[in-house]
C-alpha atoms as a PDB file:
ATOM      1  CA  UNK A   1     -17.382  20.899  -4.601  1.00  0.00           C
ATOM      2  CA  UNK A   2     -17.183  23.736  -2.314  1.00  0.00           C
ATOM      3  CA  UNK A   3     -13.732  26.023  -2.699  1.00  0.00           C
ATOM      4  CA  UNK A   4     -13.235  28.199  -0.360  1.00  0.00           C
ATOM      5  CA  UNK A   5     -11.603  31.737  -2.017  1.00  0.00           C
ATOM      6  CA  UNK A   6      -8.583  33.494  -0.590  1.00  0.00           C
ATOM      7  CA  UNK A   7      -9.270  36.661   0.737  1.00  0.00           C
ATOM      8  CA  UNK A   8      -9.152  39.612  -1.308  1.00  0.00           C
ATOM      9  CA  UNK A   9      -9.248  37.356  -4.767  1.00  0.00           C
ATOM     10  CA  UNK A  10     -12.714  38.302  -5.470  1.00  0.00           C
ATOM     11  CA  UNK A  11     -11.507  40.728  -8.270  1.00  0.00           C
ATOM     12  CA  UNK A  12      -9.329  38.100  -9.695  1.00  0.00           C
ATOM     13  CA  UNK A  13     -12.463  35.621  -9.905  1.00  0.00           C
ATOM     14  CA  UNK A  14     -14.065  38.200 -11.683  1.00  0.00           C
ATOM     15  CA  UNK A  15     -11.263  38.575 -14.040  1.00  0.00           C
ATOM     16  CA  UNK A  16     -11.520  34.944 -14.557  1.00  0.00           C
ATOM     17  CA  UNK A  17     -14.660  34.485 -15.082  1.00  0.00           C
ATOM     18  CA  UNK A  18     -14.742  37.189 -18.073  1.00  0.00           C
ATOM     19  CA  UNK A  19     -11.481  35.376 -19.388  1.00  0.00           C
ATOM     20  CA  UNK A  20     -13.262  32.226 -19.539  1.00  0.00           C
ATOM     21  CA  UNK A  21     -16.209  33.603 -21.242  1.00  0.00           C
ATOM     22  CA  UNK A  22     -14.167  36.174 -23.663  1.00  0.00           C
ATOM     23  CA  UNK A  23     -12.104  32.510 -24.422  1.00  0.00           C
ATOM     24  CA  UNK A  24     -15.444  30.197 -24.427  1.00  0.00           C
ATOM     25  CA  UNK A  25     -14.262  28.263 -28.036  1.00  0.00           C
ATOM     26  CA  UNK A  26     -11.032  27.690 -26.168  1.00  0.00           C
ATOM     27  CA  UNK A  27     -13.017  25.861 -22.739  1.00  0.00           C
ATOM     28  CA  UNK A  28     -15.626  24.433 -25.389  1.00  0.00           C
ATOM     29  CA  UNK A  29     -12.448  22.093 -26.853  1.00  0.00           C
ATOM     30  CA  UNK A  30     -10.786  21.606 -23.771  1.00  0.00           C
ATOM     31  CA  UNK A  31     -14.100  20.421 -22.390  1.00  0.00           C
ATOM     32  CA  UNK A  32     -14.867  18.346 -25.810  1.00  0.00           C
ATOM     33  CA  UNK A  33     -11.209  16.655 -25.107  1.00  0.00           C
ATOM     34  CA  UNK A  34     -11.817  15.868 -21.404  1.00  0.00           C
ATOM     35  CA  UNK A  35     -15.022  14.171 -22.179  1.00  0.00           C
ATOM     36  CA  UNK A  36     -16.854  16.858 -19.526  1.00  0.00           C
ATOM     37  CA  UNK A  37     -20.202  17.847 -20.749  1.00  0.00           C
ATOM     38  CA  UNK A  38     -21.101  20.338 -17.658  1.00  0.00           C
ATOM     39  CA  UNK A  39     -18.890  22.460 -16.092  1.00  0.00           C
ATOM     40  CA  UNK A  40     -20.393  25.859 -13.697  1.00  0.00           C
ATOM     41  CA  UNK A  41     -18.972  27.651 -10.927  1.00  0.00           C
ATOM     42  CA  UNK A  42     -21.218  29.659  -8.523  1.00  0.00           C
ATOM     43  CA  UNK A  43     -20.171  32.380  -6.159  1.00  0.00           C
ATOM     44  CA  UNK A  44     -21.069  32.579  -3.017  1.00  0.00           C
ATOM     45  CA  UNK A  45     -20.477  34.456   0.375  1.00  0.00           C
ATOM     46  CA  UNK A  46     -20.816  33.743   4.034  1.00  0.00           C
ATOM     47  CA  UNK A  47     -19.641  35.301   7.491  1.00  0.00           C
ATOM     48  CA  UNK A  48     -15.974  32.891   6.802  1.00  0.00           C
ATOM     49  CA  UNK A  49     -15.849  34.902   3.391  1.00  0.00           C
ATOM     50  CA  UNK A  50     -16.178  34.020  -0.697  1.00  0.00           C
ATOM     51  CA  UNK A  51     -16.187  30.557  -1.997  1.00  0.00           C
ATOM     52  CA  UNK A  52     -16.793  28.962  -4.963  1.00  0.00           C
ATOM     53  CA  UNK A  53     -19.494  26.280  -5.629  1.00  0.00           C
ATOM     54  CA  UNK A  54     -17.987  24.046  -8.367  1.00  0.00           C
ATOM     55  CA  UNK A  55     -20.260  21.330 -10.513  1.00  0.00           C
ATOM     56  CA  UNK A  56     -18.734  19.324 -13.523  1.00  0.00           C
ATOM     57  CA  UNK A  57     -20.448  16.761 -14.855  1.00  0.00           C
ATOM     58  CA  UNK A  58     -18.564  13.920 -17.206  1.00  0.00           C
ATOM     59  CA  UNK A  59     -18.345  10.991 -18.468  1.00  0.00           C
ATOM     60  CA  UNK A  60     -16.066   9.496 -16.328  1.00  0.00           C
ATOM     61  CA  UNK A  61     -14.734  12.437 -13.799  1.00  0.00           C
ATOM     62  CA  UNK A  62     -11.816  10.111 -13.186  1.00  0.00           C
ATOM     63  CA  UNK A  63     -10.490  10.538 -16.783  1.00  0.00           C
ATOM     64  CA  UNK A  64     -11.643  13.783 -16.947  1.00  0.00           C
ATOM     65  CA  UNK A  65      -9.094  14.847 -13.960  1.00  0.00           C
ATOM     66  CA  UNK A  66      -6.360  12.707 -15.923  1.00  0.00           C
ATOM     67  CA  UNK A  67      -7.074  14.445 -19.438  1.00  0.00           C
ATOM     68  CA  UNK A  68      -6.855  17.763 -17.417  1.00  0.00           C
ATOM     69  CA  UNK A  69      -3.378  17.226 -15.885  1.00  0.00           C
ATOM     70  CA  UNK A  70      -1.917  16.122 -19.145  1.00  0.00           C
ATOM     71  CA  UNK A  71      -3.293  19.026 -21.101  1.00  0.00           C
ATOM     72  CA  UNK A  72      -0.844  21.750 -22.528  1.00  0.00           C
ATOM     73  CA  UNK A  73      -4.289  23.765 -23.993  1.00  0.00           C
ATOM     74  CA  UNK A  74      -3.100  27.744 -23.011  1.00  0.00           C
ATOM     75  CA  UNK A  75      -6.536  27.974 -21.362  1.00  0.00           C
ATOM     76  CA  UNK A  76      -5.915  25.049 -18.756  1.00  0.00           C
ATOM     77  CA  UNK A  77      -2.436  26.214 -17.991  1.00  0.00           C
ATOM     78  CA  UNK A  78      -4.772  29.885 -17.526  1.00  0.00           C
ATOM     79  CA  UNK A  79      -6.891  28.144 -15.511  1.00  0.00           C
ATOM     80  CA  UNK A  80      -4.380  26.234 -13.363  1.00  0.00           C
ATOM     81  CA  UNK A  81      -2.193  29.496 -12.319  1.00  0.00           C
ATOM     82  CA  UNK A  82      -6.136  30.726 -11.338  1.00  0.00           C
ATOM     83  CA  UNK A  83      -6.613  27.814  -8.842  1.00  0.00           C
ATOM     84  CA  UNK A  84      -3.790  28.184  -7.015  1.00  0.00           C
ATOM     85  CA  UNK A  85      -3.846  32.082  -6.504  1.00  0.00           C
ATOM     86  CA  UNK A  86      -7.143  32.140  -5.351  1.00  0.00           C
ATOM     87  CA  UNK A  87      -8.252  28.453  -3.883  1.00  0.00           C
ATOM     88  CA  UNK A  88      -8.017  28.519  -0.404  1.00  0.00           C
ATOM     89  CA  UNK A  89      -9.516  25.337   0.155  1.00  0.00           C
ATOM     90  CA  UNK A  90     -12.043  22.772  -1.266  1.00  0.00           C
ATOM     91  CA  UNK A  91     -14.248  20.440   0.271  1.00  0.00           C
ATOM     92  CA  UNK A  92     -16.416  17.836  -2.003  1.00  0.00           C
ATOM     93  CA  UNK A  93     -20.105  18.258  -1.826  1.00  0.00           C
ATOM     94  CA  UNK A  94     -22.631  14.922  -1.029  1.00  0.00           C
ATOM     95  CA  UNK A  95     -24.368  14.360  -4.505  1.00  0.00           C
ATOM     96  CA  UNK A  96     -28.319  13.691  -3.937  1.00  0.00           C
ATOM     97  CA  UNK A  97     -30.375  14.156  -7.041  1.00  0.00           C
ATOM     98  CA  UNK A  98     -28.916  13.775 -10.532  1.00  0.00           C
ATOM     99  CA  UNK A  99     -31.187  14.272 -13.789  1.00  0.00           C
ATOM    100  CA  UNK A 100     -30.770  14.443 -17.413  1.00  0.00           C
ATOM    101  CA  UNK A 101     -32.638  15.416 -19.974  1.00  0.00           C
ATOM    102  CA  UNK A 102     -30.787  15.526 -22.778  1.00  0.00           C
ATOM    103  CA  UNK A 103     -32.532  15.015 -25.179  1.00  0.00           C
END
């Protein structure tokens, strides 16, 4: 999914972003109870300004989205309060190639 930032958040993704990885046991469980095995966010910047390029990959993203509503881990509730001060928009992204090799 594309998400389009708000302007002048980029400091605050930043912010997140270090949060996230100073917390990374805390999104490992929350990720482990969701049933989400990939989750990256890439930044990115055009001439309409900073957005977001968001990939999760689960085992059902359905249930994943339910489990994530219904959590009361601090981290989500972090990452919620995130989303909303700094998501200007989102647009889904056409899925063409898919592989695993998990081995």
């Amino acid at each position: 999914m594309q998400v389009r930032l708000k302007s002048g958040s980029l400091g605050h993704v930043h912010e997140w972003a270090t949060e996230l990885r100073t917390r990374s046991e805390e999104v490992l469980t929350t990720l482990r109870d969701e049933g989400v095995l990939v989750e990256s966010a890439f930044l990115g910047s055009d001439d309409q300004g900073d957005f977001l390029i968001y990939y999760m990959k689960a085992r059902s993203l359905e249930e994943a989205g339910e489990r994530a509503r219904g959590s009361t881990h601090p981290i989500d509730e972090y990452h919620q309060r995130f989303k909303a001060e700094t998501w200007e928009s989102r647009t889904p992204l056409e899925l063409l190639i898919d592989f695993e090799n998990f081995d």
